[in-house]
C-alpha atoms as a PDB file:
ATOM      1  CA  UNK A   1     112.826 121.531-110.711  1.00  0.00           C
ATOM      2  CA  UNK A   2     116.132 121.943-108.889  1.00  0.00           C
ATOM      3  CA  UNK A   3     119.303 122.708-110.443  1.00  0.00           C
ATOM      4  CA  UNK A   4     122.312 120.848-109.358  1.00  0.00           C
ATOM      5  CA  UNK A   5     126.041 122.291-110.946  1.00  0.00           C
ATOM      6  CA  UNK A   6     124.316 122.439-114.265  1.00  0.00           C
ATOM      7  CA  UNK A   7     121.913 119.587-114.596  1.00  0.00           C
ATOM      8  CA  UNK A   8     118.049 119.750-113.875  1.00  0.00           C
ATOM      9  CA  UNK A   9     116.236 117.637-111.136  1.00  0.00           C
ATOM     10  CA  UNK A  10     112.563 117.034-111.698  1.00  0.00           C
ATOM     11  CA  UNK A  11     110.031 116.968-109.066  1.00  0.00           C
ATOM     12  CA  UNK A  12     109.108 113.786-107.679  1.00  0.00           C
ATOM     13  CA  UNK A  13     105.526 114.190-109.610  1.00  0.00           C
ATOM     14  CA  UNK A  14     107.020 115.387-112.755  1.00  0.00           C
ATOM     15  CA  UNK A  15     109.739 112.990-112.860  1.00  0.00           C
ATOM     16  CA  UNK A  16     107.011 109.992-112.082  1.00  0.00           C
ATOM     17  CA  UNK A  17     104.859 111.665-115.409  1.00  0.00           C
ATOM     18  CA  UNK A  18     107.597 111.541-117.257  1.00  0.00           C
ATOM     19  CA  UNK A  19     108.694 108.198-116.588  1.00  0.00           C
ATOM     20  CA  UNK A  20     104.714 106.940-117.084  1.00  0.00           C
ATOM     21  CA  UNK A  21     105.030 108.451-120.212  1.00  0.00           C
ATOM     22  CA  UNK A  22     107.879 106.740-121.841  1.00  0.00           C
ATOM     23  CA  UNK A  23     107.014 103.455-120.178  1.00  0.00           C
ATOM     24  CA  UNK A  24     102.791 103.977-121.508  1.00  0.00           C
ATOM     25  CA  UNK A  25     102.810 106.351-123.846  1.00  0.00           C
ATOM     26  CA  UNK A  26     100.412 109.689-123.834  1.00  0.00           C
ATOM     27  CA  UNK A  27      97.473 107.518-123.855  1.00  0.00           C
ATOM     28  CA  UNK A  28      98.487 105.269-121.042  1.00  0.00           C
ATOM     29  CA  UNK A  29      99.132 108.473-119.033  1.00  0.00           C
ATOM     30  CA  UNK A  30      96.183 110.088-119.611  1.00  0.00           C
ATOM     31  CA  UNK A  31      93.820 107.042-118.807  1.00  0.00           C
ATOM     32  CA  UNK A  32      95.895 106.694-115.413  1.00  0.00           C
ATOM     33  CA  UNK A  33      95.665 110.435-114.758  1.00  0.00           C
ATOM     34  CA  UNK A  34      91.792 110.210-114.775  1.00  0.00           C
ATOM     35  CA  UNK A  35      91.699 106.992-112.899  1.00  0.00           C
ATOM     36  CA  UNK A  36      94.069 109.081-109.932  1.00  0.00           C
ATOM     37  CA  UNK A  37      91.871 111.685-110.386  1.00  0.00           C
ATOM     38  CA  UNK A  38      88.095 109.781-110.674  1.00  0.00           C
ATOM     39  CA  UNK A  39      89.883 107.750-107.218  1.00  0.00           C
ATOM     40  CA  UNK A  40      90.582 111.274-105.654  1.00  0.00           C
ATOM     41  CA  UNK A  41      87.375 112.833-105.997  1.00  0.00           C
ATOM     42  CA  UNK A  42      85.601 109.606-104.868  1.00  0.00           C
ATOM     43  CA  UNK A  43      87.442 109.421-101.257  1.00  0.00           C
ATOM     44  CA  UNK A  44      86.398 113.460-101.401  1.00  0.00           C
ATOM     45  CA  UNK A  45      82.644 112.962-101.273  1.00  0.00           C
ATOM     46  CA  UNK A  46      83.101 110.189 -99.400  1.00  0.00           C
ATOM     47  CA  UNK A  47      85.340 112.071 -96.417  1.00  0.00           C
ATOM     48  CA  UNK A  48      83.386 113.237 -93.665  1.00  0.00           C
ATOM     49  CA  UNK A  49      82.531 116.907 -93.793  1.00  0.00           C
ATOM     50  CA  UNK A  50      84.484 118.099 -90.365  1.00  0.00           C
ATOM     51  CA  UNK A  51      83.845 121.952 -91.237  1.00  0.00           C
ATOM     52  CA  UNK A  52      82.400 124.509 -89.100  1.00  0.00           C
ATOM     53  CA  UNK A  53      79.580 127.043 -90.254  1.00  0.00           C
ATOM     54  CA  UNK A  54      79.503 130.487 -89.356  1.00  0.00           C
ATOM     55  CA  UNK A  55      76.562 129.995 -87.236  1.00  0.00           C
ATOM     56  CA  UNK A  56      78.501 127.236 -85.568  1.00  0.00           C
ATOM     57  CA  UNK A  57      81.019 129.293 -84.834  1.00  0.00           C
ATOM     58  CA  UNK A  58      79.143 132.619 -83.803  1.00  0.00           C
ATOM     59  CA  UNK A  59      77.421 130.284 -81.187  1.00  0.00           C
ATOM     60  CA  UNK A  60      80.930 128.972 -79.834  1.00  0.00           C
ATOM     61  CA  UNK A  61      81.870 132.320 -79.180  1.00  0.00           C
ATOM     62  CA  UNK A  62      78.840 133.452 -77.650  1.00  0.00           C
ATOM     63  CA  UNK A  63      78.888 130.706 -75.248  1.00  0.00           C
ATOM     64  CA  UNK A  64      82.299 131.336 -74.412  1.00  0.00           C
ATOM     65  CA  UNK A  65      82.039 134.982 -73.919  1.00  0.00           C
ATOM     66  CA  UNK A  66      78.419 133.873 -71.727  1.00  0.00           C
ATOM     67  CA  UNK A  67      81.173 131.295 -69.319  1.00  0.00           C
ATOM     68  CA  UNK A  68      84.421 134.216 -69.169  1.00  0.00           C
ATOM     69  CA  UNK A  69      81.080 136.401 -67.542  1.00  0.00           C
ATOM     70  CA  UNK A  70      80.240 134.376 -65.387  1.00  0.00           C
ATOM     71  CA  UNK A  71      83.537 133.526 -63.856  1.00  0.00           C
ATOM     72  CA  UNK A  72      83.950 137.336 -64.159  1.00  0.00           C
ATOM     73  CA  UNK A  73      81.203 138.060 -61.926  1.00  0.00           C
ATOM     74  CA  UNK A  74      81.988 135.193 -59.111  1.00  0.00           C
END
């Protein structure tokens, strides 16, 4: 919320809730709330899992240490 000489802005997401709601009702709000939401978490487990684990990254650093030795030592 911003305010601008006396009078209150909304957030873009707020301001689109609020709109939703007069337009739907609470009901209509709520049902397209869970379909965002049920949509969201779908493309979630869906998304390819680009994350390192700590193994992953103990290795990487390990092998990188092993190369600036070498060099080191030529």
């Amino acid at each position: 919320m911003e305010n601008n000489n006396g009078t209150w802005k909304l957030g873009s997401a707020l301001e689109n809730h609020m709109r939703l709601l007069q337009q739907l009702g609470s009901e209509g709000v709520e049902a397209e709330l869970k379909r965002i939401r049920e949509a969201t978490f779908e493309r979630m487990r869906n998304h390819k899992n680009n994350s390192l684990s700590w193994q992953q990254i103990l290795k990487m650093v390990a092998e990188m240490e092993k190369e600036k030795h070498k060099k080191d030592t030529t």
